[in-house]
Protein backbone atom coordinates (compact mmCIF):
# COMPACT_ATOMS: atom_id res chain seq x y z
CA UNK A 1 13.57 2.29 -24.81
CA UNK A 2 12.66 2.62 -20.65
CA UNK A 3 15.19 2.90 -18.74
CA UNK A 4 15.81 -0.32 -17.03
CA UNK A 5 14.67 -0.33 -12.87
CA UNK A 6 18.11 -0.44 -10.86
CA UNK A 7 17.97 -2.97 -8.28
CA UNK A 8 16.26 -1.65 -5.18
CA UNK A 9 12.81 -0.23 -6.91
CA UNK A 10 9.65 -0.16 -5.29
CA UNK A 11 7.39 -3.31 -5.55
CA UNK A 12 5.28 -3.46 -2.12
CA UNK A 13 2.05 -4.39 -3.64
CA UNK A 14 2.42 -7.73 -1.93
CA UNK A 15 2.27 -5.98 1.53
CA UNK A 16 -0.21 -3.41 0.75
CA UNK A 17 -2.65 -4.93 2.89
CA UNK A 18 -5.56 -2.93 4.65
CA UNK A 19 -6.19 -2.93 8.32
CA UNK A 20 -9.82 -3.99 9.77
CA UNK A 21 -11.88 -0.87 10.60
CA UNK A 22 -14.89 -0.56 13.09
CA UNK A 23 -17.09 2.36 13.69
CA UNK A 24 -19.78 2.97 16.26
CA UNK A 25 -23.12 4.84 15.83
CA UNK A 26 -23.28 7.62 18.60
CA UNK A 27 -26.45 6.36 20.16
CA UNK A 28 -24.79 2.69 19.43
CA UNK A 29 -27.84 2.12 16.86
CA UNK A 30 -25.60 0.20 14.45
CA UNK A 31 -22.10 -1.11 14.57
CA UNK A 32 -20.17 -0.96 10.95
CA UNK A 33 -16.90 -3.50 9.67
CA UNK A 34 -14.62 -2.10 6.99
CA UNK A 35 -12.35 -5.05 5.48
CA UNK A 36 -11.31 -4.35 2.54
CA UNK A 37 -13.80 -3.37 -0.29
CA UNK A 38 -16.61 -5.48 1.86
CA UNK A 39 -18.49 -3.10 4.31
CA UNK A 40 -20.49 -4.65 6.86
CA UNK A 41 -23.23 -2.84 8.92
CA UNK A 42 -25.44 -4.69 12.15
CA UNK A 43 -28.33 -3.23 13.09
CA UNK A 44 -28.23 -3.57 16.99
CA UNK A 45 -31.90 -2.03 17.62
CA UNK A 46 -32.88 -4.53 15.30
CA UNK A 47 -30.95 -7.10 15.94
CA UNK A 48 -29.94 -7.84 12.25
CA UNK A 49 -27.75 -7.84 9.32
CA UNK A 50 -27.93 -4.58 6.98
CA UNK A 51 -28.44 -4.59 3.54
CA UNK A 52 -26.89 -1.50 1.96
CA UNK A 53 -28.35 -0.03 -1.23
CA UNK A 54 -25.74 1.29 -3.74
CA UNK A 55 -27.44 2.96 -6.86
CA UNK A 56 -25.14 6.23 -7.36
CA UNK A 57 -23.27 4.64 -10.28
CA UNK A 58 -20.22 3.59 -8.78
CA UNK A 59 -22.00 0.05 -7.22
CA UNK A 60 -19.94 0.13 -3.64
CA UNK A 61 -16.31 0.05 -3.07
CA UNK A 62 -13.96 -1.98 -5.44
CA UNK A 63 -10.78 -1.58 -3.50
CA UNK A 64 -9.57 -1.59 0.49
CA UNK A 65 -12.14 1.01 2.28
CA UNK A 66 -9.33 3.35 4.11
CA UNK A 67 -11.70 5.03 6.48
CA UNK A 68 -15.12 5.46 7.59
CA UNK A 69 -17.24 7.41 10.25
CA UNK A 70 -21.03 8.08 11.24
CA UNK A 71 -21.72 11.74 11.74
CA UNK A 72 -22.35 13.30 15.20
CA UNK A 73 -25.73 12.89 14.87
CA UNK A 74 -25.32 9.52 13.48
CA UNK A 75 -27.87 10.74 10.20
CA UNK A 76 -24.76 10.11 7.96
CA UNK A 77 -22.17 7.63 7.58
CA UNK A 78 -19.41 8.05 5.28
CA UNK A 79 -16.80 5.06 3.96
CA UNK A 80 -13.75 6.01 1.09
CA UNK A 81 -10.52 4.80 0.52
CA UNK A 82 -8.34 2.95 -2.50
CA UNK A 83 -10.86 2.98 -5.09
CA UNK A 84 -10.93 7.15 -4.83
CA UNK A 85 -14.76 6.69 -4.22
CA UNK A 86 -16.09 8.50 -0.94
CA UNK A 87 -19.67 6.89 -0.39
CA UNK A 88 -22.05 9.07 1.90
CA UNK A 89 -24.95 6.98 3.29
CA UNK A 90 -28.19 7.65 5.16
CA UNK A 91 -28.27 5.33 7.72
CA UNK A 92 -31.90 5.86 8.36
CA UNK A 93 -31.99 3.63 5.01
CA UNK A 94 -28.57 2.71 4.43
CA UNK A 95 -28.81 3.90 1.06
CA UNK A 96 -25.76 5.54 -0.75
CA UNK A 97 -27.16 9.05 -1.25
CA UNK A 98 -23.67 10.59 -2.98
CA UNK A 99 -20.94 8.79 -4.47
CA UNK A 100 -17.70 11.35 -5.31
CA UNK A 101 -14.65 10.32 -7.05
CA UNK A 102 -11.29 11.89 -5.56
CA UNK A 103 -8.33 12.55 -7.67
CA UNK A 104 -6.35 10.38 -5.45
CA UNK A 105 -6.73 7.78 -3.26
CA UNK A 106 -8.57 8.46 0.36
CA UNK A 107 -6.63 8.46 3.56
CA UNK A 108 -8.90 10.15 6.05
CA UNK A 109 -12.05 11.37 6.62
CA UNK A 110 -14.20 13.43 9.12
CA UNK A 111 -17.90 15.03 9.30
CA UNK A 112 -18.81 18.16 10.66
CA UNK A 113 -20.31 18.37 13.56
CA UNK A 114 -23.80 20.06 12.47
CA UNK A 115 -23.29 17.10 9.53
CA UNK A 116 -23.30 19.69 6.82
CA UNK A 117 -19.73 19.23 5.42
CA UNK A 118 -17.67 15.95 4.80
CA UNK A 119 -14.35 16.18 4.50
CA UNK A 120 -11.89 14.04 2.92
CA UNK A 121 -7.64 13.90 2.65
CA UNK A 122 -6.03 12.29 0.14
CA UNK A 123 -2.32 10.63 -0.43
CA UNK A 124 -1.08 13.80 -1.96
CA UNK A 125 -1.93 16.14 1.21
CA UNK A 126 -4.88 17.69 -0.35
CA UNK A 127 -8.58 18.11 1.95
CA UNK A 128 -11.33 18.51 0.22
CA UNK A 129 -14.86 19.65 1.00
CA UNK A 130 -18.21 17.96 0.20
CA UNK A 131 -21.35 20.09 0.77
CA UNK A 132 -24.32 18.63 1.74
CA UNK A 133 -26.80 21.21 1.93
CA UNK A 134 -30.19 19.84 0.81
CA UNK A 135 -29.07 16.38 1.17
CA UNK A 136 -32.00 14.78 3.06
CA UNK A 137 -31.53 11.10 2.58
CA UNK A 138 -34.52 10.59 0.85
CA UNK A 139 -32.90 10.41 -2.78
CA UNK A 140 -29.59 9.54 -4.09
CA UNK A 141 -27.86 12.63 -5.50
CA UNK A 142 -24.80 12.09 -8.30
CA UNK A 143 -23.61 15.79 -9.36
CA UNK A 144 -22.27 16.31 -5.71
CA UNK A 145 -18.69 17.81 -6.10
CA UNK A 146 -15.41 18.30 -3.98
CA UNK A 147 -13.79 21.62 -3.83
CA UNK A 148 -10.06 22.00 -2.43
CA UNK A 149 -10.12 22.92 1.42
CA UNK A 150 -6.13 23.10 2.44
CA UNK A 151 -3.12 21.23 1.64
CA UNK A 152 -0.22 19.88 2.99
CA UNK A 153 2.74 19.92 1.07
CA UNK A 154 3.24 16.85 -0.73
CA UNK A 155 2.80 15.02 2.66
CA UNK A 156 0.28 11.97 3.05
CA UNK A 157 -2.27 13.18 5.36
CA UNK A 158 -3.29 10.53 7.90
CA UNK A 159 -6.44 11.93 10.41
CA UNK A 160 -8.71 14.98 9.78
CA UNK A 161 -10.84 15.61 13.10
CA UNK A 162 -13.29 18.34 13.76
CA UNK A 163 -12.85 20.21 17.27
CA UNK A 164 -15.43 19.46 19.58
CA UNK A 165 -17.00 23.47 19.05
CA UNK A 166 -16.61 23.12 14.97
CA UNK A 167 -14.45 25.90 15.08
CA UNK A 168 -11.50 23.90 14.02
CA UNK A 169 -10.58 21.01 11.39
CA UNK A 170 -7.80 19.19 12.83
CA UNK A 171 -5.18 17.35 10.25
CA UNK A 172 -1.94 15.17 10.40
CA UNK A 173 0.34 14.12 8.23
CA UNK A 174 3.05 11.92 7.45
CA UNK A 175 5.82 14.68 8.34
CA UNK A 176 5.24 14.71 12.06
CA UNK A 177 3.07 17.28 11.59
CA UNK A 178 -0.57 18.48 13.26
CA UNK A 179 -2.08 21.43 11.80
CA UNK A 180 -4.91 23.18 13.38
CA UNK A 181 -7.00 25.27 10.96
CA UNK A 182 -10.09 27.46 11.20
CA UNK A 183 -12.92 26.15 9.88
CA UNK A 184 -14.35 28.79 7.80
CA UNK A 185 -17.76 30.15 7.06
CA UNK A 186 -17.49 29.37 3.38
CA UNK A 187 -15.29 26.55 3.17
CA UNK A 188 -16.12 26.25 -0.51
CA UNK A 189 -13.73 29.36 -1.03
CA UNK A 190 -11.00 26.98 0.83
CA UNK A 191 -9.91 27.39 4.50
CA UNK A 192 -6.56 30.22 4.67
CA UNK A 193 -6.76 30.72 8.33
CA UNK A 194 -4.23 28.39 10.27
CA UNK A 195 -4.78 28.83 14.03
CA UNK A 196 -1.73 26.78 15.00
CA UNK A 197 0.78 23.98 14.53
CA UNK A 198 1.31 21.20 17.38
CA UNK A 199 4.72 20.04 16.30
CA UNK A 200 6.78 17.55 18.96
CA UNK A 201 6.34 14.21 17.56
CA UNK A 202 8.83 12.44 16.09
CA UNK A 203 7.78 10.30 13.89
CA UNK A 204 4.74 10.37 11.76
CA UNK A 205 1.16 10.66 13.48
CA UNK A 206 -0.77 8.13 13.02
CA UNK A 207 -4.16 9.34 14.30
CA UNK A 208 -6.28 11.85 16.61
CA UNK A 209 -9.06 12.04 18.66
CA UNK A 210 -10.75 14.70 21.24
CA UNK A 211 -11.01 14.47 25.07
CA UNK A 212 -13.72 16.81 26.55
CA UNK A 213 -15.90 16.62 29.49
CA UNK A 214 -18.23 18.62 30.78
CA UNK A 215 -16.17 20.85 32.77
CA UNK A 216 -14.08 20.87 29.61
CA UNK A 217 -16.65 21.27 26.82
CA UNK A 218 -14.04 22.78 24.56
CA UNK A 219 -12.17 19.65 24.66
CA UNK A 220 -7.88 18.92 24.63
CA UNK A 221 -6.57 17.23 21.41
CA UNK A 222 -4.69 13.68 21.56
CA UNK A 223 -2.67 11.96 19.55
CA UNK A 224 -0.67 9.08 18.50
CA UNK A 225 2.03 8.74 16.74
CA UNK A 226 4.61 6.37 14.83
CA UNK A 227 7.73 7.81 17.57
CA UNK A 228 5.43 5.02 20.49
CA UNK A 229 4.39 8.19 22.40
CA UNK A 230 0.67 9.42 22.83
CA UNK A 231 0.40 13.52 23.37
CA UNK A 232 -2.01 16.19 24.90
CA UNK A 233 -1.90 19.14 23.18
CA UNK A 234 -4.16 22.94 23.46
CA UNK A 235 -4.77 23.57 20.34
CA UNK A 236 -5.68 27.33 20.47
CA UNK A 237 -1.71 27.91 21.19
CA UNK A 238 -0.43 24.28 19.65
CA UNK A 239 1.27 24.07 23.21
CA UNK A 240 2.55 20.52 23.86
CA UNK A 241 1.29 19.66 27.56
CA UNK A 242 2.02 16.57 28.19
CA UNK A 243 3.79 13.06 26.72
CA UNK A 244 3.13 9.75 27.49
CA UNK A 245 5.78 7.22 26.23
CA UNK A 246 3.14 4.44 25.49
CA UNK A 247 5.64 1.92 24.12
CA UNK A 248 7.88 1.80 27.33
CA UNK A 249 4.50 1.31 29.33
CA UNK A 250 2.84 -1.35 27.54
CA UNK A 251 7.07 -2.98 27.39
CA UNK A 252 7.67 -2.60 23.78
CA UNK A 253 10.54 -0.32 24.63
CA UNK A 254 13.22 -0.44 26.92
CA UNK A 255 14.84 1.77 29.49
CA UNK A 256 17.70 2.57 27.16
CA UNK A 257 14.90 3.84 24.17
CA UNK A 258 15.42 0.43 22.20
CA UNK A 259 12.55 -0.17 20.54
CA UNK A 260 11.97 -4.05 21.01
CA UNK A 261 9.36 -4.52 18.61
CA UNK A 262 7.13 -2.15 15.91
CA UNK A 263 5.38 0.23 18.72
CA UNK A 264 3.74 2.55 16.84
CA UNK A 265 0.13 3.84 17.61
CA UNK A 266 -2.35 2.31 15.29
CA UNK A 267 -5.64 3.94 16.83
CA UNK A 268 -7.06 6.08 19.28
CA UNK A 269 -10.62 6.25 20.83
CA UNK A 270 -11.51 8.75 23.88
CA UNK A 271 -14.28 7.57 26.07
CA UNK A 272 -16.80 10.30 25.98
CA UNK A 273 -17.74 11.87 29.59
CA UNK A 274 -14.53 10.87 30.28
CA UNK A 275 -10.82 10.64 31.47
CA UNK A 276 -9.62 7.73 29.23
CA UNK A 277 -7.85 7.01 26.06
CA UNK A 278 -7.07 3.80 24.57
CA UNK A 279 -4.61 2.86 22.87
CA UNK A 280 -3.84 0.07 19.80
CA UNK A 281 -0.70 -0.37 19.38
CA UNK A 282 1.27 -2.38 16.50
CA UNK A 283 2.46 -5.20 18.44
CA UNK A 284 0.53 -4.97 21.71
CA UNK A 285 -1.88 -8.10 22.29
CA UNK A 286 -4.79 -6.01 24.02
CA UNK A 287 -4.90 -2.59 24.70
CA UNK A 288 -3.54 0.32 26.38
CA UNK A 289 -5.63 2.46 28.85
CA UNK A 290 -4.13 6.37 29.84
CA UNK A 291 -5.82 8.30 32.26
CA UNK A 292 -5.81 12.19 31.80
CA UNK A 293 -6.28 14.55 34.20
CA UNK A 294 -7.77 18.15 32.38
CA UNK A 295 -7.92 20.34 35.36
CA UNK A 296 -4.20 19.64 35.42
CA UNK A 297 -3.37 19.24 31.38
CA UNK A 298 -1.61 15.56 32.13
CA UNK A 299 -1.51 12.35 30.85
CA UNK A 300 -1.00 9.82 33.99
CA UNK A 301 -1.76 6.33 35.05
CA UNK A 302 -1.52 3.34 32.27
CA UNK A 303 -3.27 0.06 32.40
CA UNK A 304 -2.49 -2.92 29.48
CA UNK A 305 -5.81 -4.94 29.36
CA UNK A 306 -4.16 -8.25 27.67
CA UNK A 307 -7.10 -10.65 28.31
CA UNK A 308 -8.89 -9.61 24.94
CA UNK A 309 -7.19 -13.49 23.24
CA UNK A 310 -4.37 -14.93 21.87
CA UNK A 311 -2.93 -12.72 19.13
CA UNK A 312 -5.47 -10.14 19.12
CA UNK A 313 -3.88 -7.13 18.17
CA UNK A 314 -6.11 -4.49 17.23
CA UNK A 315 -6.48 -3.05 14.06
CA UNK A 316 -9.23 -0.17 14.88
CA UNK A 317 -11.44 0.78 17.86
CA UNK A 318 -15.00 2.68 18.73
CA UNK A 319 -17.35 3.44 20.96
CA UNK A 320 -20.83 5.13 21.14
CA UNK A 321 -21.48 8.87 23.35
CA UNK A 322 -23.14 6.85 25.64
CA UNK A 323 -19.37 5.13 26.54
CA UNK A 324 -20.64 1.86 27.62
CA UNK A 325 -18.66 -0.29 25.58
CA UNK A 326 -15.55 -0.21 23.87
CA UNK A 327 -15.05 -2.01 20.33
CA UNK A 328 -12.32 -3.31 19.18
CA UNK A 329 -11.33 -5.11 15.83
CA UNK A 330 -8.53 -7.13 14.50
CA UNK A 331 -7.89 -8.04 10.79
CA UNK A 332 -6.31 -7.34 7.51
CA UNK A 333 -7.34 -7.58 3.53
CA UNK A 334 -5.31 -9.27 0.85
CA UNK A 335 -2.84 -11.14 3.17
CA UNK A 336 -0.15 -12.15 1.00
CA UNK A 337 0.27 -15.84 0.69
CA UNK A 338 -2.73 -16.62 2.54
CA UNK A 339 -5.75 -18.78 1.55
CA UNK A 340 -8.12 -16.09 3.21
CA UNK A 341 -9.69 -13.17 1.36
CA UNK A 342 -10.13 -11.04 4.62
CA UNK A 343 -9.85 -11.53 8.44
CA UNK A 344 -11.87 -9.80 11.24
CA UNK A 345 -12.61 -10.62 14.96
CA UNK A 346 -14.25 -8.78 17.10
CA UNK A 347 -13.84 -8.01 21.09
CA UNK A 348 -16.27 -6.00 23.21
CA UNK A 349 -15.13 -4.25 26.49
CA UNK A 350 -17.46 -3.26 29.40
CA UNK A 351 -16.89 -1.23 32.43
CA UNK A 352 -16.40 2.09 31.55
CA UNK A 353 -19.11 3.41 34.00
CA UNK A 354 -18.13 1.32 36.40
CA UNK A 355 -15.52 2.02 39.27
CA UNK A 356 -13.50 -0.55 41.49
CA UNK A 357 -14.68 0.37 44.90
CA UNK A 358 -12.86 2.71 46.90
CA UNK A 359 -11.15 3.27 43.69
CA UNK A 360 -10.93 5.41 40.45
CA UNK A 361 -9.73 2.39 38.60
CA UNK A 362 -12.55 0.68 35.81
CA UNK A 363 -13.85 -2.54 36.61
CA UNK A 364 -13.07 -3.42 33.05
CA UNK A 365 -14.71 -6.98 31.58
CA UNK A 366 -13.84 -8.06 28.23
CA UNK A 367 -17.31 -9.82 27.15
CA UNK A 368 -17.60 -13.63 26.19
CA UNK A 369 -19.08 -13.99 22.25
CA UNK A 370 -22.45 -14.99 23.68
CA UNK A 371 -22.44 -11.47 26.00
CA UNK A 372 -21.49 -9.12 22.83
CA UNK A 373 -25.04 -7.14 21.98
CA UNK A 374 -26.52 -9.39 19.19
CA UNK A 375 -24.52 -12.23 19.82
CA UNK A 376 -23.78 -14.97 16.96
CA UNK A 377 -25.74 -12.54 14.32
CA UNK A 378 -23.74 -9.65 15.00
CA UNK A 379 -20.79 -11.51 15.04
CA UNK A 380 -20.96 -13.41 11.94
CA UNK A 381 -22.17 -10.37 10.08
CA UNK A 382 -19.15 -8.51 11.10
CA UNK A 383 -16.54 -11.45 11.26
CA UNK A 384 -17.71 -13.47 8.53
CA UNK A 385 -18.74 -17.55 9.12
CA UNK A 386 -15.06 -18.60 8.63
CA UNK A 387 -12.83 -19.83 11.64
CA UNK A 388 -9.41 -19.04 11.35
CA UNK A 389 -6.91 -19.82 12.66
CA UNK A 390 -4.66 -17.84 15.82
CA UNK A 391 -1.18 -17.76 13.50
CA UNK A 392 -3.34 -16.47 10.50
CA UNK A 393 -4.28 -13.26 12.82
CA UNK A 394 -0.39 -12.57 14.23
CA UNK A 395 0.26 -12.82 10.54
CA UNK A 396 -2.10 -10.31 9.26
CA UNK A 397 -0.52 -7.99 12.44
CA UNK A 398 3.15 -8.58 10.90
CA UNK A 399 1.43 -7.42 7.30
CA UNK A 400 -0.08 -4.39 8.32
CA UNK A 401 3.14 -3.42 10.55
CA UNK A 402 4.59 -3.50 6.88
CA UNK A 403 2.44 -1.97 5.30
CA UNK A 404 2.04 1.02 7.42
CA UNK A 405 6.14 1.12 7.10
CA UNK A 406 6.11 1.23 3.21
CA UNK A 407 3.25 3.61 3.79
CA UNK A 408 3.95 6.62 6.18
CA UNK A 409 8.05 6.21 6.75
CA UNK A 410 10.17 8.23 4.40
CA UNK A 411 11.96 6.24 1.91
CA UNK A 412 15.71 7.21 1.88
CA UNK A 413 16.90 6.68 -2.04
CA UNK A 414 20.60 6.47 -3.09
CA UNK A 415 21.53 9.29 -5.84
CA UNK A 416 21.07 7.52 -8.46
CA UNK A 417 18.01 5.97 -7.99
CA UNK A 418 16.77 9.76 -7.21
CA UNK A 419 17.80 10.10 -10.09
CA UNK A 420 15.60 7.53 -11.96
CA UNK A 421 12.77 8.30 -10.48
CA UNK A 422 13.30 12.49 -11.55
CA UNK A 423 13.22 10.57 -14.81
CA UNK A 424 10.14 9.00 -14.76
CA UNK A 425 7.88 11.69 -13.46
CA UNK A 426 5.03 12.04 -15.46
CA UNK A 427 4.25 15.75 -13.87
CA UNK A 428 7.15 17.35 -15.91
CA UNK A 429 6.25 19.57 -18.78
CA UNK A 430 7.83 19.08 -21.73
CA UNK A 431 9.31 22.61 -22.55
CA UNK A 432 9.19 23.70 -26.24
């Protein structure tokens, strides 16, 4: 007979909802929409709706897509997540050229930079390797397989980036924890060469993201974390050189360190060529601008651009090399209790380029619908044809704030229900 569940057990499947993800091709070619298993590409040279082509096997995604990226080159775009899948597409066709199953589910993913190597964490702190020699997007390959990178100990792992030289894969974890770790020349054999650890943060990190420049080509790793604080870090030494207490800024923390609502970084996306960061954060409507200044290694001035709608809360953001335009999504999967099977809208900042006069400050514009590139297509592509409603969206924010709780925050169990749960490990060996 099973032991009966004491009062207390886990049951958060009715919060496991997925965030709203948006990537943007390098040369802004193509603009992709994660929202749950439903993956949604716009051609913006074309002006059109993409049709992906899934013949590996494993037809597309059959649970919430977790993560996706194009490549540097934007040749290769890669989407995993829930199902264990991690899909590789061409996105000269946007056929799926590889399909590989994970042993666990995907958290993160990144691409090398000469787009030989994809990458891919899982929820049990294990990176794994894809090689893609001889891949040339002309035929779809199925005996592609994953070999074990690096680990993390037990410890969800929640960004993988690749420094801006290649030198260097970049991960995070749930444990406060950024590791940097030399990329090697076999990384089939596994990577054994840690170059540093950035350790400061508080809480778990949430995500990461390069700033270079040219003056900087070697670029200064950010990141955001779960404690409400966005930090610089050189990540040759893992020196910590500079803080910037985001959730104070944007006034979702007091003076006294009172958090007055859920502050923790969602996203980050640097603006190539340049000085800024945003910022999503969990309960911010808008977004959160820092400045940085590299000669000096500092994080400075913040702006809040609020103007982006009524309960818009992002969920993910992007933008191409070029920097033009910032992207911005807002959405969930599988609310709980609501008549909607997904929810996505889509804002579009311009401005970047552009300086107030006499200033250093962006003239920042947040475009109308009928101003986004493509317009209604693009839009319904990405959205989907369904109005919703404003409550729905602040909703789906209070869902994935949740969510991301049950996620990435440590559970703290009373003895005995350790104690049931030692019991009903199925990784103990039965010893004879």
């Amino acid at each position: 007979m099973e032991d009966a569940q004491p009062e207390g057990g886990e049951n958060n499947r009715d919060v496991d909802v997925a965030p709203a993800l948006i990537s943007v091709h390098p040369t802004q070619d193509s603009v992709a929409v994660a929202v749950g298993s439903d993956l949604r590409v716009f051609d913006l040279r074309g002006n059109c709706g993409i049709t992906l082509v899934d013949e590996t096997g494993e037809a597309f995604h059959k649970d919430s897509i977790r993560a996706i990226r194009y490549g540097a080159n934007g040749k290769l775009f890669v989407s995993a997540g829930d199902d264990k899948l991690v899909k590789i597409w061409s996105t000269d066709s946007w056929r799926c050229i590889t399909s590989v199953c994970s042993e666990k589910r995907v958290s993160a993913i990144a691409i090398s930079n000469d787009g030989l190597y994809v990458c891919f964490a899982d929820k049990f702190g294990v990176v794994w390797v894809l090689d893609l020699h001889g891949l040339d997007g002309n035929e779809t390959l199925v005996d592609k397989k994953a070999a074990p990178l690096l680990a993390h100990y037990c410890s969800i792992i929640t960004s993988l980036e690749f420094s801006p030289d290649g030198r260097f894969i970049v991960s995070a974890d749930r444990d406060f924890k950024i590791r940097v770790t030399v990329f090697p020349k076999k990384p089939l054999d596994g990577a054994h060469e840690i170059q540093s650890f950035c350790l400061g943060h508080t809480e778990f990190v949430s995500c990461l993201a390069f700033l270079c420049t040219a003056e900087y080509p070697q670029g200064f790793l950010v990141s955001g974390s779960g404690d409400s604080t966005v930090r610089l870090w050189d990540i040759n030494s893992g020196t910590l050189l500079d803080t910037c207490e985001v959730g104070s800024q944007a006034g979702l923390v007091d003076y006294s360190g009172s958090e007055l609502s859920c502050s923790t970084v969602t996203d980050l996306c640097t603006i190539p060529g340049g000085n800024v960061v945003a910022v999503a954060i969990q309960s911010l409507q808008g977004i959160l601008l820092v400045s940085c200044d590299l000669s000096s290694q500092t994080l400075g001035a913040v702006k809040v651009v609020s103007n982006m709608g009524d309960n818009f809360i992002p969920t993910s953001l992007g933008c191409s090399s070029s920097a033009e335009l910032l992207w911005t999504i807002t959405g969930v999967s599988k609310l709980h209790g609501s008549d909607y099977n997904s929810l996505a809208r889509v804002r579009v900042l311009s401005g970047f380029k552009k300086t107030v006069p006499g200033t250093t400050k962006h003239e920042l514009t947040v475009l109308d619908d009928n101003e986004v590139p493509g317009e209604e297509k693009l839009l319904e592509k990405l959205q989907g044809s369904v109005t919703v409603e404003e409550e729905v969206f602040l909703a789906a924010a209070e869902a994935v704030k949740k969510s991301m709780c049950n996620l990435l925050i440590k559970k703290q169990y009373t003895t005995e229900r350790r104690e049931f749960r030692k019991r009903g490990r199925n990784d103990k060996k039965i010893k004879q």
